[in-house]
PDB file of N, CA and C in Angstrom:
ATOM      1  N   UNK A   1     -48.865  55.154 -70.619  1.00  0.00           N
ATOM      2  CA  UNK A   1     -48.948  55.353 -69.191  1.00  0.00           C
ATOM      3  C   UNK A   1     -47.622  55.922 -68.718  1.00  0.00           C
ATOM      4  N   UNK A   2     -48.032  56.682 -67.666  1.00  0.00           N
ATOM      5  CA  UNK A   2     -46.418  57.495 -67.159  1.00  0.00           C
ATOM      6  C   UNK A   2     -46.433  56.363 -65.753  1.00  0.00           C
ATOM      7  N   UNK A   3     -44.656  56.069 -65.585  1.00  0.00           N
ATOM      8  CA  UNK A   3     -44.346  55.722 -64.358  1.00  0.00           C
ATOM      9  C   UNK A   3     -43.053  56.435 -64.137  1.00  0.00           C
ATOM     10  N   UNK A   4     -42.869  56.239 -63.107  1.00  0.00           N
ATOM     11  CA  UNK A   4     -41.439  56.455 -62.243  1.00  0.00           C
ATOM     12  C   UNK A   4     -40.473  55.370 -61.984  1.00  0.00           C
ATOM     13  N   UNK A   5     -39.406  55.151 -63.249  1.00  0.00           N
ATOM     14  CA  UNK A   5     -38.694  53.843 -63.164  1.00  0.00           C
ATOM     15  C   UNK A   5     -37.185  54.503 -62.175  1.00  0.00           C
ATOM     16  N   UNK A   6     -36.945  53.755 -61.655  1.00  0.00           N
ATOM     17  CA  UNK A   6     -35.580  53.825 -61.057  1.00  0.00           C
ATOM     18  C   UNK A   6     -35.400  55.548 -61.162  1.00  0.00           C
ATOM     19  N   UNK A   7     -36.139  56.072 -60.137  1.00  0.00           N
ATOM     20  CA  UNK A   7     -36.247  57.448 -59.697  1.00  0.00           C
ATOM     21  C   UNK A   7     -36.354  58.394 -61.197  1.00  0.00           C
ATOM     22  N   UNK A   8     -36.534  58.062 -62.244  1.00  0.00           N
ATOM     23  CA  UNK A   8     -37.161  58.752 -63.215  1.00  0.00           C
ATOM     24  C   UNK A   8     -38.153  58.553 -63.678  1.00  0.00           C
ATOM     25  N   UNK A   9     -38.788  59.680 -64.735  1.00  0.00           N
ATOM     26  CA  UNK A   9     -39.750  59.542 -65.293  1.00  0.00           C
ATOM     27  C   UNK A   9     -39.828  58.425 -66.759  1.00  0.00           C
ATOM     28  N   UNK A  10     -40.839  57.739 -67.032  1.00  0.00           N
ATOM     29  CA  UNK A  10     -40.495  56.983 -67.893  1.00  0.00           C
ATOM     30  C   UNK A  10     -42.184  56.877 -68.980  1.00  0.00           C
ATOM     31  N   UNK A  11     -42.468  57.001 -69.801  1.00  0.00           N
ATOM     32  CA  UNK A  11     -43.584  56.213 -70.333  1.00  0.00           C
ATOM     33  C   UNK A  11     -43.436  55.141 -71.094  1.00  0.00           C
ATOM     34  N   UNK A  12     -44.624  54.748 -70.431  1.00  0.00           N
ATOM     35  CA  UNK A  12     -44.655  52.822 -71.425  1.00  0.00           C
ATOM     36  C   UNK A  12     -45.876  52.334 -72.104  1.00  0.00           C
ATOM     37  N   UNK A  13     -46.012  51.720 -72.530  1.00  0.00           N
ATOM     38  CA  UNK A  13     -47.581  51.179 -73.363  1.00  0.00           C
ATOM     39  C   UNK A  13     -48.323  51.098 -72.144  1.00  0.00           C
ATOM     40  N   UNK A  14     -49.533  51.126 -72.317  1.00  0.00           N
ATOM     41  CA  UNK A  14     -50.622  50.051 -71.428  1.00  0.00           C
ATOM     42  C   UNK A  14     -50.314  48.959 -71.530  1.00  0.00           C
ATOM     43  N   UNK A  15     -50.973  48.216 -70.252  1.00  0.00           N
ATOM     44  CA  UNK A  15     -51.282  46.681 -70.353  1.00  0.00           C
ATOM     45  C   UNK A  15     -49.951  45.875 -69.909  1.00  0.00           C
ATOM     46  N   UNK A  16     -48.516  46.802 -69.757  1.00  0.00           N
ATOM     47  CA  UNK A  16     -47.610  46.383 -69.355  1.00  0.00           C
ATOM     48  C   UNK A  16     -47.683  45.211 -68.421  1.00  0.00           C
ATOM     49  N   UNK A  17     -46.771  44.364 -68.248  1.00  0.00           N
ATOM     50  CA  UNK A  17     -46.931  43.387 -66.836  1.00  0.00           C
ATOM     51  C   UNK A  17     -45.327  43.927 -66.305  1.00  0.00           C
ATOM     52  N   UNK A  18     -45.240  43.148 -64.886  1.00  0.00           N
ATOM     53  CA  UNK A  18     -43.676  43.704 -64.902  1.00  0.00           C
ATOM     54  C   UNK A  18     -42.916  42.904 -65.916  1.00  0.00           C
ATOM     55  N   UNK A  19     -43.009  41.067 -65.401  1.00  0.00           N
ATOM     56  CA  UNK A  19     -42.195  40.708 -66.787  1.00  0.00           C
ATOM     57  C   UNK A  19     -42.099  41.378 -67.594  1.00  0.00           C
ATOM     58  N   UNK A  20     -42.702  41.952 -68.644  1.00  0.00           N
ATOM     59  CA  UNK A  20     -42.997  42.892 -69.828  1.00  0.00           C
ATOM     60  C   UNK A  20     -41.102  44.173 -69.364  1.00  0.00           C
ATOM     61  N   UNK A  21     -41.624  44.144 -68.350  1.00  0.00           N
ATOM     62  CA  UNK A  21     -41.134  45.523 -68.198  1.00  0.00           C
ATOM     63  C   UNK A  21     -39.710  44.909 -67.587  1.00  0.00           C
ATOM     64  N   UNK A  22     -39.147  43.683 -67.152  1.00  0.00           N
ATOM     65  CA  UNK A  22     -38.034  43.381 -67.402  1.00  0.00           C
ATOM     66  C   UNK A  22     -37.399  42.812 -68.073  1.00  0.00           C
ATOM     67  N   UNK A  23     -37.889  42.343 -69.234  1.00  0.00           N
ATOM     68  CA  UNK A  23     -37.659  41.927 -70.128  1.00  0.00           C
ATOM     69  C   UNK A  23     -37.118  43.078 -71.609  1.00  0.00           C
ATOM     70  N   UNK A  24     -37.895  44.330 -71.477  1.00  0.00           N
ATOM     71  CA  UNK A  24     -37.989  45.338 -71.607  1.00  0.00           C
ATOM     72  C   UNK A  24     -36.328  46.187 -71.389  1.00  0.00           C
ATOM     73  N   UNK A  25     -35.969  45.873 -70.332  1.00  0.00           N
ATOM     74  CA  UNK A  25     -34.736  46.347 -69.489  1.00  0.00           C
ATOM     75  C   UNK A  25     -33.610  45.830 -70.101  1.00  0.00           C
ATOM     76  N   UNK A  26     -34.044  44.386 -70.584  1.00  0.00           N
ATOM     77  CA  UNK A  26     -32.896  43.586 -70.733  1.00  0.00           C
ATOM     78  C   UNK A  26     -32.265  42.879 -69.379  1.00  0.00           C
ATOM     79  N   UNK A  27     -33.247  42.408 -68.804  1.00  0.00           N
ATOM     80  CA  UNK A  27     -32.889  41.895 -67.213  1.00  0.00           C
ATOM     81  C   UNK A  27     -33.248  40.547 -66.848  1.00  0.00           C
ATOM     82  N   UNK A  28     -34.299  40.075 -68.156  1.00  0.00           N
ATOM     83  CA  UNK A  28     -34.910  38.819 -68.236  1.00  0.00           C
ATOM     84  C   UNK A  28     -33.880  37.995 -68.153  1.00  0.00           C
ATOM     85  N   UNK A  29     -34.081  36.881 -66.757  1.00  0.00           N
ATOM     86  CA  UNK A  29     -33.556  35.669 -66.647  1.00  0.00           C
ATOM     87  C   UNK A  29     -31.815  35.927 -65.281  1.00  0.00           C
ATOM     88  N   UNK A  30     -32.220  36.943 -65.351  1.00  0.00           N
ATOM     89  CA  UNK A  30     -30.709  37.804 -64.594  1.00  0.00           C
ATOM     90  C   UNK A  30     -31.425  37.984 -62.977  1.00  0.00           C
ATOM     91  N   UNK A  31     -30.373  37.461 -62.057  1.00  0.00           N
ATOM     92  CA  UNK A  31     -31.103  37.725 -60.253  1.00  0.00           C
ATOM     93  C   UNK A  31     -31.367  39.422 -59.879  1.00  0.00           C
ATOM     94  N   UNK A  32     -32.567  39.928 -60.151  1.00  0.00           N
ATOM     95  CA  UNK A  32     -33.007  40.857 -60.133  1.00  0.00           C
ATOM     96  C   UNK A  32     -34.247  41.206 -58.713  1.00  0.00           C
ATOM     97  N   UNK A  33     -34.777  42.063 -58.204  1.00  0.00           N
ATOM     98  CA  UNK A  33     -35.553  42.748 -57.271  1.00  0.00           C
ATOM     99  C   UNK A  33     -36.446  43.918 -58.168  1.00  0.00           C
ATOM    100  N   UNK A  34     -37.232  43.652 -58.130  1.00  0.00           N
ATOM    101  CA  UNK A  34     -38.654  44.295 -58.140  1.00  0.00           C
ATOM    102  C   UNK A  34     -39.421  45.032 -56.963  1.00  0.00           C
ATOM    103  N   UNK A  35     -39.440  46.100 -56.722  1.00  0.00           N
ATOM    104  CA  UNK A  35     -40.853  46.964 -56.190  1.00  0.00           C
ATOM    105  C   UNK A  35     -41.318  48.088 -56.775  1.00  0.00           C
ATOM    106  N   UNK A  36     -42.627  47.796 -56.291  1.00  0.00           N
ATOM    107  CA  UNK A  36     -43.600  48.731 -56.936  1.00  0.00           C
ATOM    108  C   UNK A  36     -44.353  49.215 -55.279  1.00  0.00           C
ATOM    109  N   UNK A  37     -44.052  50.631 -55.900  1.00  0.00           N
ATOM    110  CA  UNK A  37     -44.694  51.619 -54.808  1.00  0.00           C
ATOM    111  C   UNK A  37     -44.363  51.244 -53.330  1.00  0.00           C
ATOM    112  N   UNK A  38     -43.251  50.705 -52.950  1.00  0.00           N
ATOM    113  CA  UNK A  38     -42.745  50.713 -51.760  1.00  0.00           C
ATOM    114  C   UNK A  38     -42.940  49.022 -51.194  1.00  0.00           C
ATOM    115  N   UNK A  39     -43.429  48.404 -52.399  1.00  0.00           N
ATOM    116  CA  UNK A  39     -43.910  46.937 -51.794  1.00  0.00           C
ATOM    117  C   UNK A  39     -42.814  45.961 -53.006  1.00  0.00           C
ATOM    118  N   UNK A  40     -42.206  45.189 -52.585  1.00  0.00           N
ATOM    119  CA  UNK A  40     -41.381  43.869 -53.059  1.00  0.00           C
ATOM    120  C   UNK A  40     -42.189  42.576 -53.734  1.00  0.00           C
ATOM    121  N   UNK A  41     -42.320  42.738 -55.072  1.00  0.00           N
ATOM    122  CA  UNK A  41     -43.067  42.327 -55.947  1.00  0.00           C
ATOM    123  C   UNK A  41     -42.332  40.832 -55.918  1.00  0.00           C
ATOM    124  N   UNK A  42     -42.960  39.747 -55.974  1.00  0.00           N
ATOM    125  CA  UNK A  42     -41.982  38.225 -55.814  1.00  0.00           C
ATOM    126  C   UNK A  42     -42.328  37.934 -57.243  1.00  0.00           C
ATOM    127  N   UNK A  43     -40.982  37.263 -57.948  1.00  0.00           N
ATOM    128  CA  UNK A  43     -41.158  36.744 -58.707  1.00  0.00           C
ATOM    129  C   UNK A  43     -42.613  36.232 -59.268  1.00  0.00           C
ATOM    130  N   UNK A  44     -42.824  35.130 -58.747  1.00  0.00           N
ATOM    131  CA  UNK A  44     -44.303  34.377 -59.205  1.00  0.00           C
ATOM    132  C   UNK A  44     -45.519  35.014 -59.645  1.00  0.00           C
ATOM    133  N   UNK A  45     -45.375  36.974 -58.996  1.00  0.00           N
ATOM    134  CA  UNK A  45     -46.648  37.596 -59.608  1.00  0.00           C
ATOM    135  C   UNK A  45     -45.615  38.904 -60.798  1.00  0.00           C
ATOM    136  N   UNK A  46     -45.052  38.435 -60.902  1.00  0.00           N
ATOM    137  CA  UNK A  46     -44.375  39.617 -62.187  1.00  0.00           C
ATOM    138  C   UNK A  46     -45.596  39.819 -63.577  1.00  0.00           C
ATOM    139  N   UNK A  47     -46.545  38.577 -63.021  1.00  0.00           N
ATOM    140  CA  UNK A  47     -47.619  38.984 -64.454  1.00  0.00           C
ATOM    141  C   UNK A  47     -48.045  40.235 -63.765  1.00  0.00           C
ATOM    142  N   UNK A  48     -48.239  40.822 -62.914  1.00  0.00           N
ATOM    143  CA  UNK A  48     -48.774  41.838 -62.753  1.00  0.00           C
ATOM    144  C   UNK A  48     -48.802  43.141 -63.525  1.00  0.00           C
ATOM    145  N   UNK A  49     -49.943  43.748 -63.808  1.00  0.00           N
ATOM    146  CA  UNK A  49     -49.874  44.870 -64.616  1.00  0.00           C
ATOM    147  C   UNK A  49     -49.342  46.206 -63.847  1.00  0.00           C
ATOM    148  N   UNK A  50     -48.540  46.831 -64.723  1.00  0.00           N
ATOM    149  CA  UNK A  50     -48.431  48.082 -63.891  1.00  0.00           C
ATOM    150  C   UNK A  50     -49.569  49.453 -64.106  1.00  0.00           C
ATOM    151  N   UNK A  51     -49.428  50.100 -63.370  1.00  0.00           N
ATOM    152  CA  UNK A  51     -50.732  50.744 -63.524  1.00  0.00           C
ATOM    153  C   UNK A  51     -50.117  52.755 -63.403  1.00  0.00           C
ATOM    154  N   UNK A  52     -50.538  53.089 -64.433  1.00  0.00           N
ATOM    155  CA  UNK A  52     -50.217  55.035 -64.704  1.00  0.00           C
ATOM    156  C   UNK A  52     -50.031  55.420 -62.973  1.00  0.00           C
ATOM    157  N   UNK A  53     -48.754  55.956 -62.721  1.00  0.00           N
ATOM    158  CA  UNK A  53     -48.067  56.703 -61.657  1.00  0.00           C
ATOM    159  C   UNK A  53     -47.432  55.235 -61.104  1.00  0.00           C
ATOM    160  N   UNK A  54     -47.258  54.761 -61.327  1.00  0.00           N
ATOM    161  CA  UNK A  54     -46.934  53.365 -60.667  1.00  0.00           C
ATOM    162  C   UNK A  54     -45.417  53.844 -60.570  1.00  0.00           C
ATOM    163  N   UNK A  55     -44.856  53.990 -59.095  1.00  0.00           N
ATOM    164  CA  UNK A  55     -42.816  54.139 -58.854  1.00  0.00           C
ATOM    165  C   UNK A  55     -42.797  52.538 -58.715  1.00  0.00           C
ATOM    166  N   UNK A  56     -41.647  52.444 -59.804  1.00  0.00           N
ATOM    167  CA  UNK A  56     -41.391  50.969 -59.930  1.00  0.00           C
ATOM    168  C   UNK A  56     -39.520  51.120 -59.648  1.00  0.00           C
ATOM    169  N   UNK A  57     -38.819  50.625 -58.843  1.00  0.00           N
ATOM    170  CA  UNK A  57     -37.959  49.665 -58.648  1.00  0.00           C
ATOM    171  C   UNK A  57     -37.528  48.912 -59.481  1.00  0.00           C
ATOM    172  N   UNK A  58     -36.158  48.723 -59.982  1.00  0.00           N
ATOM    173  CA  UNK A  58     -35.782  47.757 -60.203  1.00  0.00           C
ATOM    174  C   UNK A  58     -34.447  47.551 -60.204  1.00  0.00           C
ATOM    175  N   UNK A  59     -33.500  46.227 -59.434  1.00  0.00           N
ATOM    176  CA  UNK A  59     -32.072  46.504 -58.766  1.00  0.00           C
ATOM    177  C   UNK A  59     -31.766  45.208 -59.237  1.00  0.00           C
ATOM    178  N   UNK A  60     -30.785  45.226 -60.035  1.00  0.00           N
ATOM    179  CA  UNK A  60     -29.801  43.779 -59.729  1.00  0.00           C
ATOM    180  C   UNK A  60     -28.703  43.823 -58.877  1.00  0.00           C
ATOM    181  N   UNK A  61     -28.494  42.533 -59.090  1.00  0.00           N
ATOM    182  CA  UNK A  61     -27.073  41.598 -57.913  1.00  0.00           C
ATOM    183  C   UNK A  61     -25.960  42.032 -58.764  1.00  0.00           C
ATOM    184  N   UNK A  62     -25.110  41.911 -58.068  1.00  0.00           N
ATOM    185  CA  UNK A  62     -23.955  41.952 -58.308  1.00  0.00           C
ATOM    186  C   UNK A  62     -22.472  41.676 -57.586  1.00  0.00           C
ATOM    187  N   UNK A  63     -22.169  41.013 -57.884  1.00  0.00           N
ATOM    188  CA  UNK A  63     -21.482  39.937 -57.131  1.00  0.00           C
ATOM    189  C   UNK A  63     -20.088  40.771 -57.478  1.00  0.00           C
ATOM    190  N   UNK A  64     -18.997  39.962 -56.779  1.00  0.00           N
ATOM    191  CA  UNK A  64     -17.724  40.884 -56.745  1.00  0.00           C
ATOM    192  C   UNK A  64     -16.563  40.591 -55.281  1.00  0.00           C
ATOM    193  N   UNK A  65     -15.634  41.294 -55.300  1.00  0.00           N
ATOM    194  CA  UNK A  65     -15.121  41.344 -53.771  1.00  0.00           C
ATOM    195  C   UNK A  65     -14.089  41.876 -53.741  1.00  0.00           C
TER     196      UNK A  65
END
């Protein structure tokens, strides 16, 4: 499946979930933000599958001063 990760093009397997796909990143377990297609995905549904053209988001924290 083709998506649009962090303003590029990207392909990934089917059947992806996001977990999948931050875990994927190397982001698993790290205070991170999720959206897909202009909507703010909450934690609790990251099983969600992503689906071919899907613009996916994804931003961590970063602390500092």
């Amino acid at each position: 499946m083709n998506i649009t990760l962090n303003g590029n093009p990207a392909t990934m397997e089917n059947d992806l979930t996001v977990s999948g796909l931050v875990s994927k990143m190397g982001f698993k377990g790290r205070a991170i933000a999720v959206e897909i297609n202009g909507e703010l995905v909450p934690r609790e549904q990251f099983d969600r599958l992503l689906a071919d053209g899907d613009q996916v988001e994804v931003v961590t924290l970063v602390g500092g001063g």
